[in-house]
PDB file of N, CA and C in Angstrom:
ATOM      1  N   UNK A   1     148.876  57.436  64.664  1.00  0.00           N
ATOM      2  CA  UNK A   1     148.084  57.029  65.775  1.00  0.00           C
ATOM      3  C   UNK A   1     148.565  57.693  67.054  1.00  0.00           C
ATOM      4  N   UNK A   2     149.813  58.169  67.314  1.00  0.00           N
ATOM      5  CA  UNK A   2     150.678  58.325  68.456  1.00  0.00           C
ATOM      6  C   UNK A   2     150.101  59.851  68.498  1.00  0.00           C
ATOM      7  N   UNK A   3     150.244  60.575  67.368  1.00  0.00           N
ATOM      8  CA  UNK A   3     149.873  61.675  67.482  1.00  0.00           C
ATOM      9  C   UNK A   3     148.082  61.928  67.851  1.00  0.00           C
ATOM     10  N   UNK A   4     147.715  61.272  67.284  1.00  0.00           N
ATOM     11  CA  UNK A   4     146.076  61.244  68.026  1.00  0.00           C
ATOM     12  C   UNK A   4     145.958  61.269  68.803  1.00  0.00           C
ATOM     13  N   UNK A   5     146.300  60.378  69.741  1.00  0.00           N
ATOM     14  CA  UNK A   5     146.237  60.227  71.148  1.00  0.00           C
ATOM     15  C   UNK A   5     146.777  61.006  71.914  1.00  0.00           C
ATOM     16  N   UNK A   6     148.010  61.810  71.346  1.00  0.00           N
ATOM     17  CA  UNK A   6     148.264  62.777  71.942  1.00  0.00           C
ATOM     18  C   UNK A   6     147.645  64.361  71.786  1.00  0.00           C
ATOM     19  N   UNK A   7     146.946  64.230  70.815  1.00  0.00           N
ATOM     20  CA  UNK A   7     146.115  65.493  70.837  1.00  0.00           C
ATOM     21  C   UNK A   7     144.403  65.204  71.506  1.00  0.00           C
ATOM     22  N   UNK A   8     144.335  63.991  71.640  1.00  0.00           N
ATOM     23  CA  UNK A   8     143.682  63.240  72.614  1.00  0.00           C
ATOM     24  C   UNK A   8     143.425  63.913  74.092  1.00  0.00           C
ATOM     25  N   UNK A   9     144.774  63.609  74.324  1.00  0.00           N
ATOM     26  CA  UNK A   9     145.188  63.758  75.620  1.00  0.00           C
ATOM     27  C   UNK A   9     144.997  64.994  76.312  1.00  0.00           C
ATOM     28  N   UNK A  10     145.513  65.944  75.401  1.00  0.00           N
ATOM     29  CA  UNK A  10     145.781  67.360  75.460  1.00  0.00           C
ATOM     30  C   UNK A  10     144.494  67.629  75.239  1.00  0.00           C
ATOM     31  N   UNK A  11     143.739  67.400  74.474  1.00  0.00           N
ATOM     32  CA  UNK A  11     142.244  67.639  74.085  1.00  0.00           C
ATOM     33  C   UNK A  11     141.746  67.355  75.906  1.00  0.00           C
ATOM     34  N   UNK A  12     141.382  66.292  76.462  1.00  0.00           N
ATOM     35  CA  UNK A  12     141.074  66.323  78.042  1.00  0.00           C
ATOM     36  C   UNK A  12     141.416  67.131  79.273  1.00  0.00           C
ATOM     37  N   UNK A  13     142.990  67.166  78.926  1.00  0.00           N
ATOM     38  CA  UNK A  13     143.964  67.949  79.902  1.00  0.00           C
ATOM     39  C   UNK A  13     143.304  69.383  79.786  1.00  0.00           C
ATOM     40  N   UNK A  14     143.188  70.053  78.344  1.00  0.00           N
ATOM     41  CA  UNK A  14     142.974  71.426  78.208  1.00  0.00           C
ATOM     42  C   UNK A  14     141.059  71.585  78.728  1.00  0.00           C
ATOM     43  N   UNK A  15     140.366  70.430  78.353  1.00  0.00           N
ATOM     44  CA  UNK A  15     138.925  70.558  78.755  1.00  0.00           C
ATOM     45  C   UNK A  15     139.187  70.519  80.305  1.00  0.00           C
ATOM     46  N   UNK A  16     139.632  69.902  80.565  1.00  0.00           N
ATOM     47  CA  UNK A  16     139.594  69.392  82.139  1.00  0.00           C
ATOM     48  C   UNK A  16     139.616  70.810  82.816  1.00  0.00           C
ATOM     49  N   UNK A  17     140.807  71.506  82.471  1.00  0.00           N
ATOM     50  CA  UNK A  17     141.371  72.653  83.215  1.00  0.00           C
ATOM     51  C   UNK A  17     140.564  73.761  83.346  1.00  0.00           C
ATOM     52  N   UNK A  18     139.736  73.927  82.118  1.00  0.00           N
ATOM     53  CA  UNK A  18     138.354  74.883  81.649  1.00  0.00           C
ATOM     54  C   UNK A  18     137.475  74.687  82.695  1.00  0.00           C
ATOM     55  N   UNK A  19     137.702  73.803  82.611  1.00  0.00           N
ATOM     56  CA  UNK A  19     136.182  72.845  83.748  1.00  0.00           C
ATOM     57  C   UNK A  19     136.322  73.482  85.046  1.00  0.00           C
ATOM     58  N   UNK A  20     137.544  73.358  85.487  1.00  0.00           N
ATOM     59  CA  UNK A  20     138.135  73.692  86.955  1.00  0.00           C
ATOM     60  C   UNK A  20     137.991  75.135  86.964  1.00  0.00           C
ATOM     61  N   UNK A  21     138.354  75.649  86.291  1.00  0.00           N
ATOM     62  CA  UNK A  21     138.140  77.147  86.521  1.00  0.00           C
ATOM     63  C   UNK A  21     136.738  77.716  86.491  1.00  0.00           C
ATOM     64  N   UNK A  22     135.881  77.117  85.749  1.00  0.00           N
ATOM     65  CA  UNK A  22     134.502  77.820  85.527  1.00  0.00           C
ATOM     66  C   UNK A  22     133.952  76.736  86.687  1.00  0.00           C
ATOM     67  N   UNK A  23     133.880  75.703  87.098  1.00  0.00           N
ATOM     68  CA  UNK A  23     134.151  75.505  88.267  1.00  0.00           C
ATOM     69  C   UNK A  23     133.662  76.630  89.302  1.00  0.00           C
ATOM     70  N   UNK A  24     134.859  76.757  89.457  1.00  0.00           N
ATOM     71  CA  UNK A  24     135.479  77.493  90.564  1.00  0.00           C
ATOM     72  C   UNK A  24     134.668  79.469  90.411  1.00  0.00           C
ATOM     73  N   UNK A  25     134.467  79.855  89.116  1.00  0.00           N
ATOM     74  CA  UNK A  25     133.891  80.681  88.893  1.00  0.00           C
ATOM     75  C   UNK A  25     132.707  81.078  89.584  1.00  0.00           C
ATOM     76  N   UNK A  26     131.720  79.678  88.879  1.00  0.00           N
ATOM     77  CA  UNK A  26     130.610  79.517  89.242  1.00  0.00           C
ATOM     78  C   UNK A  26     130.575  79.103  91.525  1.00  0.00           C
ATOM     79  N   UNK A  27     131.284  78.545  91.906  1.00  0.00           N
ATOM     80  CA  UNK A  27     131.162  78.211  93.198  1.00  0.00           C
ATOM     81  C   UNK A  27     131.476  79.687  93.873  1.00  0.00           C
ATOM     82  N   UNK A  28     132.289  80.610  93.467  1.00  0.00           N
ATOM     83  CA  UNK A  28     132.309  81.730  93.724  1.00  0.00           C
ATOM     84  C   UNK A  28     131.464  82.184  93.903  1.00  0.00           C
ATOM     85  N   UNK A  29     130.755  82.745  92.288  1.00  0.00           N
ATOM     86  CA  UNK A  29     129.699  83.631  92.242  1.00  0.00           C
ATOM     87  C   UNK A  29     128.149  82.635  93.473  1.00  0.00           C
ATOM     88  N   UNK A  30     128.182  81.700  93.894  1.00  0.00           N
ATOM     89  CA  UNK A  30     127.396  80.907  94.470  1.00  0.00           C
ATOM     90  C   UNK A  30     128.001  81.236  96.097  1.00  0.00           C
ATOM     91  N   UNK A  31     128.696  81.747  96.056  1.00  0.00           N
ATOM     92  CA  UNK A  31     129.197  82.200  97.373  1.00  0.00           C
ATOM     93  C   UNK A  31     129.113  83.579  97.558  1.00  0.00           C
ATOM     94  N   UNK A  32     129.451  84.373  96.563  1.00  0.00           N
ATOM     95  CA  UNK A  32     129.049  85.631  96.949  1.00  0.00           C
ATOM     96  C   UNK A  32     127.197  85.552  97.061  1.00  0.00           C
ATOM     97  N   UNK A  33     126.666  85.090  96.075  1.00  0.00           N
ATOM     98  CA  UNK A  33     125.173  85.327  96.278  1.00  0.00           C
ATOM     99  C   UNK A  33     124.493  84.919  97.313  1.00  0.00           C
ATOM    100  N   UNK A  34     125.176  83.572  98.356  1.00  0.00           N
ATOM    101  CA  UNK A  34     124.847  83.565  99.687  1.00  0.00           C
ATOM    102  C   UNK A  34     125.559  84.843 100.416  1.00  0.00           C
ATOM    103  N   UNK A  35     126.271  85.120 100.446  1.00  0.00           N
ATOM    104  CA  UNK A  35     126.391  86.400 101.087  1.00  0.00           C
ATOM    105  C   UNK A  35     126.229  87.140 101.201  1.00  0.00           C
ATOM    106  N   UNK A  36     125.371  87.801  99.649  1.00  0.00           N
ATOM    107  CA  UNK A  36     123.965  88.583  99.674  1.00  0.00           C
ATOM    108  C   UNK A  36     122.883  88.571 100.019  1.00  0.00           C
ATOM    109  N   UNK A  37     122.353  87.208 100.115  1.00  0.00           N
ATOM    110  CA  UNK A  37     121.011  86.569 100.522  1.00  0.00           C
ATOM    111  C   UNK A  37     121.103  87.002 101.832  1.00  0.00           C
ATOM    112  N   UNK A  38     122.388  86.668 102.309  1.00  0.00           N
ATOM    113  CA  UNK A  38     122.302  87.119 104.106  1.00  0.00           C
ATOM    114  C   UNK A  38     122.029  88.710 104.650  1.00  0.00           C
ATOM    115  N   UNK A  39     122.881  89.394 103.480  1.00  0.00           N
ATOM    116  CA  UNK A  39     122.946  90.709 103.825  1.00  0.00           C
ATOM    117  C   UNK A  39     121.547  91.477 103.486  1.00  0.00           C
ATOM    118  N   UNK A  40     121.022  90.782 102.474  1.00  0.00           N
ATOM    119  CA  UNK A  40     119.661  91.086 102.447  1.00  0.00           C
ATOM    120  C   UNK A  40     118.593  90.502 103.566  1.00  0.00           C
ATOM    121  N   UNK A  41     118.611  89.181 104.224  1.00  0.00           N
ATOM    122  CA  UNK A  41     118.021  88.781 105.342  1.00  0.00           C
ATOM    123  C   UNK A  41     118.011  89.683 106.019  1.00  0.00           C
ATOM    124  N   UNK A  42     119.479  90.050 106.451  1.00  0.00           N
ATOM    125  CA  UNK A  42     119.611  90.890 107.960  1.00  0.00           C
ATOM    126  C   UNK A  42     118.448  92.266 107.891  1.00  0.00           C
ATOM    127  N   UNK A  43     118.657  92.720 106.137  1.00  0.00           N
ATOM    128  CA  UNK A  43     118.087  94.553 106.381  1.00  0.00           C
ATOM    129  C   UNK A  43     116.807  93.972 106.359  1.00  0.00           C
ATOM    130  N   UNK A  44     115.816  92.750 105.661  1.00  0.00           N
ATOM    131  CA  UNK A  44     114.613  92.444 105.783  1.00  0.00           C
ATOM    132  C   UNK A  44     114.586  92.969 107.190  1.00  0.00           C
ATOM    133  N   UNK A  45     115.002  92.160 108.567  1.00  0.00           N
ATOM    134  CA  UNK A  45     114.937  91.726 109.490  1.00  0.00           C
ATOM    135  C   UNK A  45     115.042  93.145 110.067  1.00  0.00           C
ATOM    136  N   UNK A  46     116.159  93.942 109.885  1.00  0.00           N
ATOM    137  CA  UNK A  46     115.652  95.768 110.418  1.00  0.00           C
ATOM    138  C   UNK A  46     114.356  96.462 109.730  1.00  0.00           C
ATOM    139  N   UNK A  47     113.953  96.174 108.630  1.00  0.00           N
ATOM    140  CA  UNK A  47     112.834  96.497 108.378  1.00  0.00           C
ATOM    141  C   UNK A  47     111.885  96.094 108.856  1.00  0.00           C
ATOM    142  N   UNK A  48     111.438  94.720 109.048  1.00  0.00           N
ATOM    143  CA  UNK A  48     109.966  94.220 109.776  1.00  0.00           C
ATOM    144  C   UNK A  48     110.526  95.151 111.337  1.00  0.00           C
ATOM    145  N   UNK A  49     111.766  95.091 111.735  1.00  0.00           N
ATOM    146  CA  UNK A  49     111.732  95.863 113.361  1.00  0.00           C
ATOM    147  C   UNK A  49     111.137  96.628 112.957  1.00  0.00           C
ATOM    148  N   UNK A  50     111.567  97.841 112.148  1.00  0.00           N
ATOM    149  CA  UNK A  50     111.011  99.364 112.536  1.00  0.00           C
ATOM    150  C   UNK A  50     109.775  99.592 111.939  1.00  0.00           C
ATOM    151  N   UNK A  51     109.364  98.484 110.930  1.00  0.00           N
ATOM    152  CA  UNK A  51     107.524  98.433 110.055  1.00  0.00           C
ATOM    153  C   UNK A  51     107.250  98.542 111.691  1.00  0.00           C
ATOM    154  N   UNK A  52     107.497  97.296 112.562  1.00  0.00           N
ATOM    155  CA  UNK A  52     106.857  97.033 113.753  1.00  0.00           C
ATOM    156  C   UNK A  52     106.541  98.369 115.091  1.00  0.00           C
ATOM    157  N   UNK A  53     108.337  98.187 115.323  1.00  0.00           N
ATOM    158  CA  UNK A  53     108.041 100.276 116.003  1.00  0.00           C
ATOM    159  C   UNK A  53     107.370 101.029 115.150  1.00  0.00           C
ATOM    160  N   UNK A  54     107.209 101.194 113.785  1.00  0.00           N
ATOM    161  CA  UNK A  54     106.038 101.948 113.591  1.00  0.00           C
ATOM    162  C   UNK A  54     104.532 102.575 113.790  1.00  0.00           C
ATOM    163  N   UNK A  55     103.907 101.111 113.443  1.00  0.00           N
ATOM    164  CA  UNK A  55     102.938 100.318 113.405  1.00  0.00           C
ATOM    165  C   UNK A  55     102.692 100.484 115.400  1.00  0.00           C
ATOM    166  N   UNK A  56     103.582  99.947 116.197  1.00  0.00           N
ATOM    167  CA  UNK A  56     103.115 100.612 117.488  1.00  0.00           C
ATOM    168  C   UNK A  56     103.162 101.690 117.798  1.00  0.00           C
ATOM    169  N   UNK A  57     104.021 102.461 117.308  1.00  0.00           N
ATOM    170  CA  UNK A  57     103.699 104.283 117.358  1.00  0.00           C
ATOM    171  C   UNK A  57     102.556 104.887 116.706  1.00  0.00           C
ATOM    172  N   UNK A  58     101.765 104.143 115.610  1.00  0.00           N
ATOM    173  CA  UNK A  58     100.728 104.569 115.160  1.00  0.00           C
ATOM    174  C   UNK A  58      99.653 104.253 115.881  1.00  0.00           C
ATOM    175  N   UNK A  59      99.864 103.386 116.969  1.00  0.00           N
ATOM    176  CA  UNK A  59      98.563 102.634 117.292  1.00  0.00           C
ATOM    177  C   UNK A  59      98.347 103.468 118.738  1.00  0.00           C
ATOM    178  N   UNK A  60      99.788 103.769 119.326  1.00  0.00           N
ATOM    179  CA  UNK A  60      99.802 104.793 120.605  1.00  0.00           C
ATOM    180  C   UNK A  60      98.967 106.166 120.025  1.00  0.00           C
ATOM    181  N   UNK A  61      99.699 106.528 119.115  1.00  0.00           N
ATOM    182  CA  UNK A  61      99.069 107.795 118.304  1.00  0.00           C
ATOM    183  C   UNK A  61      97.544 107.577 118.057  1.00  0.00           C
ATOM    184  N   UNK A  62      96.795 106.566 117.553  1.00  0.00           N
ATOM    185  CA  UNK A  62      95.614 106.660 117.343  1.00  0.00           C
ATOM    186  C   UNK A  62      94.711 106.514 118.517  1.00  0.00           C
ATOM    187  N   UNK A  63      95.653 105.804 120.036  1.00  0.00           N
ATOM    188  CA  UNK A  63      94.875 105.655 120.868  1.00  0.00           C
ATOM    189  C   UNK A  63      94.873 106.987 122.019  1.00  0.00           C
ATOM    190  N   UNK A  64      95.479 107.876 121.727  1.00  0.00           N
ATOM    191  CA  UNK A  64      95.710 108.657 122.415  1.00  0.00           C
ATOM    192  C   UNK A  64      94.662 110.251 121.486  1.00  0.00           C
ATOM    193  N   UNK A  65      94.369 110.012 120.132  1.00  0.00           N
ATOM    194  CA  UNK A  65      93.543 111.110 119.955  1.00  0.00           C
ATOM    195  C   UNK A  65      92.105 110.295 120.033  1.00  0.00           C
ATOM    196  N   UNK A  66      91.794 109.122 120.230  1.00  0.00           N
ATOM    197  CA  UNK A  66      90.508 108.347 120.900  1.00  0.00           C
ATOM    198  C   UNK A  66      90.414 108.901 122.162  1.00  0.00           C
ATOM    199  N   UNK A  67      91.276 108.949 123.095  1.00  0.00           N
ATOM    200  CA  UNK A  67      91.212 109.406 124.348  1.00  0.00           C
ATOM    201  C   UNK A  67      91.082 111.007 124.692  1.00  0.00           C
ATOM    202  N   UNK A  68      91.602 111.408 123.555  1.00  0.00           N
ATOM    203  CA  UNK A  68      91.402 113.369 123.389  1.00  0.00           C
ATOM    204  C   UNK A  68      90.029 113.151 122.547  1.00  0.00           C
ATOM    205  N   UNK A  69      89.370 112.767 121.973  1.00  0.00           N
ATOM    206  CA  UNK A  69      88.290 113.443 121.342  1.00  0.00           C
ATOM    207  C   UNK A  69      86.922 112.377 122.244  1.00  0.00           C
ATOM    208  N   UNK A  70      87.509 111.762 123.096  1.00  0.00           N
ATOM    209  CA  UNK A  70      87.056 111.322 124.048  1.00  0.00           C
ATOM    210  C   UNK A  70      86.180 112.410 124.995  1.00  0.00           C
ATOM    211  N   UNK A  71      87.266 112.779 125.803  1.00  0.00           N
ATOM    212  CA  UNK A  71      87.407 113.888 126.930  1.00  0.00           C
ATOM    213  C   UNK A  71      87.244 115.121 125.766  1.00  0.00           C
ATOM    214  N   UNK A  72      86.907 115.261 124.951  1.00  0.00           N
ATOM    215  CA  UNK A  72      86.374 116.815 123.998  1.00  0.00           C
ATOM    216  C   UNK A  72      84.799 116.506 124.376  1.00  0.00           C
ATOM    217  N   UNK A  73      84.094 114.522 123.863  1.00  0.00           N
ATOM    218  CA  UNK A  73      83.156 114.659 123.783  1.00  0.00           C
ATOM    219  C   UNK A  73      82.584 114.845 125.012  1.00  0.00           C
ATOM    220  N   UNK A  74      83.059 114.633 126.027  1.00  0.00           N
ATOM    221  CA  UNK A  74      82.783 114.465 127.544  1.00  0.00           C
ATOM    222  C   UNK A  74      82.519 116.465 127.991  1.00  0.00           C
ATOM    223  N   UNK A  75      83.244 117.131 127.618  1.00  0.00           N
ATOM    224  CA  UNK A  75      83.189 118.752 127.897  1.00  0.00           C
ATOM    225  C   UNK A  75      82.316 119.027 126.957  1.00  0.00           C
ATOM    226  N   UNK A  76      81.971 118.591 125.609  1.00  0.00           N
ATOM    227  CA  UNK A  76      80.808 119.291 124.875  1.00  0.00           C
ATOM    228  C   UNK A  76      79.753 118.944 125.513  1.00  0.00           C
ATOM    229  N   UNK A  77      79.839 117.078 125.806  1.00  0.00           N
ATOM    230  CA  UNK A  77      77.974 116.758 126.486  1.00  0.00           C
ATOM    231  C   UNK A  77      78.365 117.529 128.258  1.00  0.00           C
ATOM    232  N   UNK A  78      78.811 118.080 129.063  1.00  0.00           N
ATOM    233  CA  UNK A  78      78.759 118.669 129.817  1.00  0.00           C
ATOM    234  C   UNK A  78      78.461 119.946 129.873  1.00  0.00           C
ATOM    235  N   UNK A  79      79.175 120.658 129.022  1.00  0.00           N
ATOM    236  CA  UNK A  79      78.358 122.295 128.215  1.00  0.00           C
ATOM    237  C   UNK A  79      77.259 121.932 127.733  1.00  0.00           C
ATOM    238  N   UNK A  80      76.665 121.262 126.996  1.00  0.00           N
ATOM    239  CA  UNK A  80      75.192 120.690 126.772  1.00  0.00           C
ATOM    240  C   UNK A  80      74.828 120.704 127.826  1.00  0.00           C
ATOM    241  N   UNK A  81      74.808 120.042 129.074  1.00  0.00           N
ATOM    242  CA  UNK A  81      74.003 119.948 129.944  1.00  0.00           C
ATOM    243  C   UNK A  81      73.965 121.465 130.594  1.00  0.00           C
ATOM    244  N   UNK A  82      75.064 121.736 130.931  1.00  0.00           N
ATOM    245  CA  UNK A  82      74.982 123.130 131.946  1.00  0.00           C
ATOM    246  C   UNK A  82      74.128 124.452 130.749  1.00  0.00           C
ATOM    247  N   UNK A  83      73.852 124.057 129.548  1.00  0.00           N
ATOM    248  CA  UNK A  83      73.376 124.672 129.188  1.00  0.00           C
ATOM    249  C   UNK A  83      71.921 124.669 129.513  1.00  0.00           C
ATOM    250  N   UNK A  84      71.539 123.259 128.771  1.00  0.00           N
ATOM    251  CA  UNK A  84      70.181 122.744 129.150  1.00  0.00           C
ATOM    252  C   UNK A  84      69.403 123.015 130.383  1.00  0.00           C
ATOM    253  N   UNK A  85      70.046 122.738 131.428  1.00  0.00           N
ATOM    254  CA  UNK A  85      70.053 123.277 133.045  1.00  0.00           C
ATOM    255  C   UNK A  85      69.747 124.367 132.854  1.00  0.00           C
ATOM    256  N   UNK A  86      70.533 125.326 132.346  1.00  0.00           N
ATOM    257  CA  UNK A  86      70.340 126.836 132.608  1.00  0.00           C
ATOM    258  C   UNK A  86      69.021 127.616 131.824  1.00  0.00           C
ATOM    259  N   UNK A  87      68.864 126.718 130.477  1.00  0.00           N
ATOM    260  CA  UNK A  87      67.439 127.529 129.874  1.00  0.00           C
ATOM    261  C   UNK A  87      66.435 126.606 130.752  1.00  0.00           C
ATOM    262  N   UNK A  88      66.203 125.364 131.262  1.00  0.00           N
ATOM    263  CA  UNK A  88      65.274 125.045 132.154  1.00  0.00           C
ATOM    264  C   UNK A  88      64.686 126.228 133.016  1.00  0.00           C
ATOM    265  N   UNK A  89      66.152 126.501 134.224  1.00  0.00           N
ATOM    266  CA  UNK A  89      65.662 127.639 135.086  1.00  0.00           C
ATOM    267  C   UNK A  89      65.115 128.797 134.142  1.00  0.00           C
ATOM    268  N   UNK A  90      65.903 129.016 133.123  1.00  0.00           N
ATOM    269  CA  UNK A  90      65.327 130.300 132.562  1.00  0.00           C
ATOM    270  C   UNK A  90      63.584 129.798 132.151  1.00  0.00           C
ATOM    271  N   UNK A  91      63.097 128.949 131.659  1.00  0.00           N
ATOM    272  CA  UNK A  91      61.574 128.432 131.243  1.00  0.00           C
ATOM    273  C   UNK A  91      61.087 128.624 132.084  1.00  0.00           C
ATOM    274  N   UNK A  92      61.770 127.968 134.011  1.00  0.00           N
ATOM    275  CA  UNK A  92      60.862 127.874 134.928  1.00  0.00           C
ATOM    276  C   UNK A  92      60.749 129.222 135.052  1.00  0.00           C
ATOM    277  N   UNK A  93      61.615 130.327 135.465  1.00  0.00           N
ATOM    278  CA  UNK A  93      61.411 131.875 135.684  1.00  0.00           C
ATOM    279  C   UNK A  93      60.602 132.149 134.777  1.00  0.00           C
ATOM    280  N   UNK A  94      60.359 132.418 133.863  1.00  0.00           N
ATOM    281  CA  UNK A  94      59.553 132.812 132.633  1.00  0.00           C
ATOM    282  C   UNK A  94      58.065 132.049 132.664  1.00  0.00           C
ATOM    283  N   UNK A  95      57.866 131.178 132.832  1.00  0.00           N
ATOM    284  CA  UNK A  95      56.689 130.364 133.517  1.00  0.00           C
ATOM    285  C   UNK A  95      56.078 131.119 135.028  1.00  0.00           C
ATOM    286  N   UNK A  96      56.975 130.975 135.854  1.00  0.00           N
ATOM    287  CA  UNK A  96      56.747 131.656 137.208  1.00  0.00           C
ATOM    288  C   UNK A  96      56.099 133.181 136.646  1.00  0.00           C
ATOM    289  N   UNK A  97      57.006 133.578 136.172  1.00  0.00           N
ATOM    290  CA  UNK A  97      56.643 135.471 135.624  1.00  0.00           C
ATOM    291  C   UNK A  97      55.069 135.562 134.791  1.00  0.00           C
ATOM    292  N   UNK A  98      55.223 134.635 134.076  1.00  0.00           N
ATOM    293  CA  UNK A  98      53.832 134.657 133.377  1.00  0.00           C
ATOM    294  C   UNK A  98      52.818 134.311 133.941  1.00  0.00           C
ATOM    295  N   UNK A  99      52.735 133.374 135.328  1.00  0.00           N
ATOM    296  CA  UNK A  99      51.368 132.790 135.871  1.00  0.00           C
ATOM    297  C   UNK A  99      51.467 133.798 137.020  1.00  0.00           C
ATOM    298  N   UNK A 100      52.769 135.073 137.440  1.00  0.00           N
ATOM    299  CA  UNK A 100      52.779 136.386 138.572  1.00  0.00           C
ATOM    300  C   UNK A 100      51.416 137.612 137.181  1.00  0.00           C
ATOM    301  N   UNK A 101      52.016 137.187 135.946  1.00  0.00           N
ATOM    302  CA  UNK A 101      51.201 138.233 135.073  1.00  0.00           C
ATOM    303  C   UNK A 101      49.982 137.816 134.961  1.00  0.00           C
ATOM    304  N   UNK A 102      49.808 136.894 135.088  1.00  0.00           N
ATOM    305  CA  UNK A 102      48.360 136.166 134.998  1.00  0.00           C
ATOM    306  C   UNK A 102      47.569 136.242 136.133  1.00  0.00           C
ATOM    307  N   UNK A 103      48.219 136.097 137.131  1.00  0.00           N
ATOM    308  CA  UNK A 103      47.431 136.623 138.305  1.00  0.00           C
ATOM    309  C   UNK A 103      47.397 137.739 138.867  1.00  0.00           C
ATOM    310  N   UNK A 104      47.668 138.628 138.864  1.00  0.00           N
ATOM    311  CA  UNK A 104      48.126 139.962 138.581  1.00  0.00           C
ATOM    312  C   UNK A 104      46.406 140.736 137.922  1.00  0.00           C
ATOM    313  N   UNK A 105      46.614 139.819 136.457  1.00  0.00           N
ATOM    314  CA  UNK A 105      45.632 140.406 135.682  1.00  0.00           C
ATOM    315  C   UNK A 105      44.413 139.893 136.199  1.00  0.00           C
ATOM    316  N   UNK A 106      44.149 138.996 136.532  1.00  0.00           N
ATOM    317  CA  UNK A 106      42.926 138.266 136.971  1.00  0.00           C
ATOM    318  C   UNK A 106      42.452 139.097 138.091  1.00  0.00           C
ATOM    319  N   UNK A 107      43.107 139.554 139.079  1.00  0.00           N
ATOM    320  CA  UNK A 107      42.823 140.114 140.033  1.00  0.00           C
ATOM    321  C   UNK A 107      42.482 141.353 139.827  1.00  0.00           C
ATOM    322  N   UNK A 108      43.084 142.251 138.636  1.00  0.00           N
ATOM    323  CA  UNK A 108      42.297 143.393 138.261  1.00  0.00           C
ATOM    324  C   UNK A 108      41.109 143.214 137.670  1.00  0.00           C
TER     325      UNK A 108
END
């Protein structure tokens, strides 16, 4: 009986000690993995920054060739016009010339 109890005993003592160490294993590895979680937070947290400076450099960039093809369309409809203008006078001269030929001929 004496001996039972003493392999009993030893039977707890030796579980016990297992316990403590894997324990302690496990609270570890539960400590390093918060300390990854963080180190991964932080680079999330530089990433949404520079997604963000991106994302506003793209938006400067897109608003700035709105404003160039802006001022392109503004010099094409202005060459349009100074064109338009200019074959007008040319119609009116050519009109004028034809009703000088027309009377011209009438009179002969």
């Amino acid at each position: 009986m004496k001996k039972q109890l003493i392999a009993l005993m030893g039977t707890v003592v030796l579980l016990s000690g297992c316990g403590n160490s894997e324990k302690e294993k496990l609270q570890n590895e539960i400590k390093s993995l918060e300390d990854e979680q963080k180190e991964l937070q932080e680079e999330n947290k530089k990433l949404k920054d520079q997604s963000e400076q991106l994302d506003n450099q793209i938006k400067d960039l897109e608003h700035s060739i709105d404003k160039a093809k802006t001022s392109d369309d503004k010099k094409k409809t202005s060459s349009k016009d100074n064109k338009k203008s200019t074959e007008s006078k040319k119609d009116a001269k050519s009109t004028e010339k034809s009703k000088e030929t027309s009377d011209t001929q009438d009179k002969s």
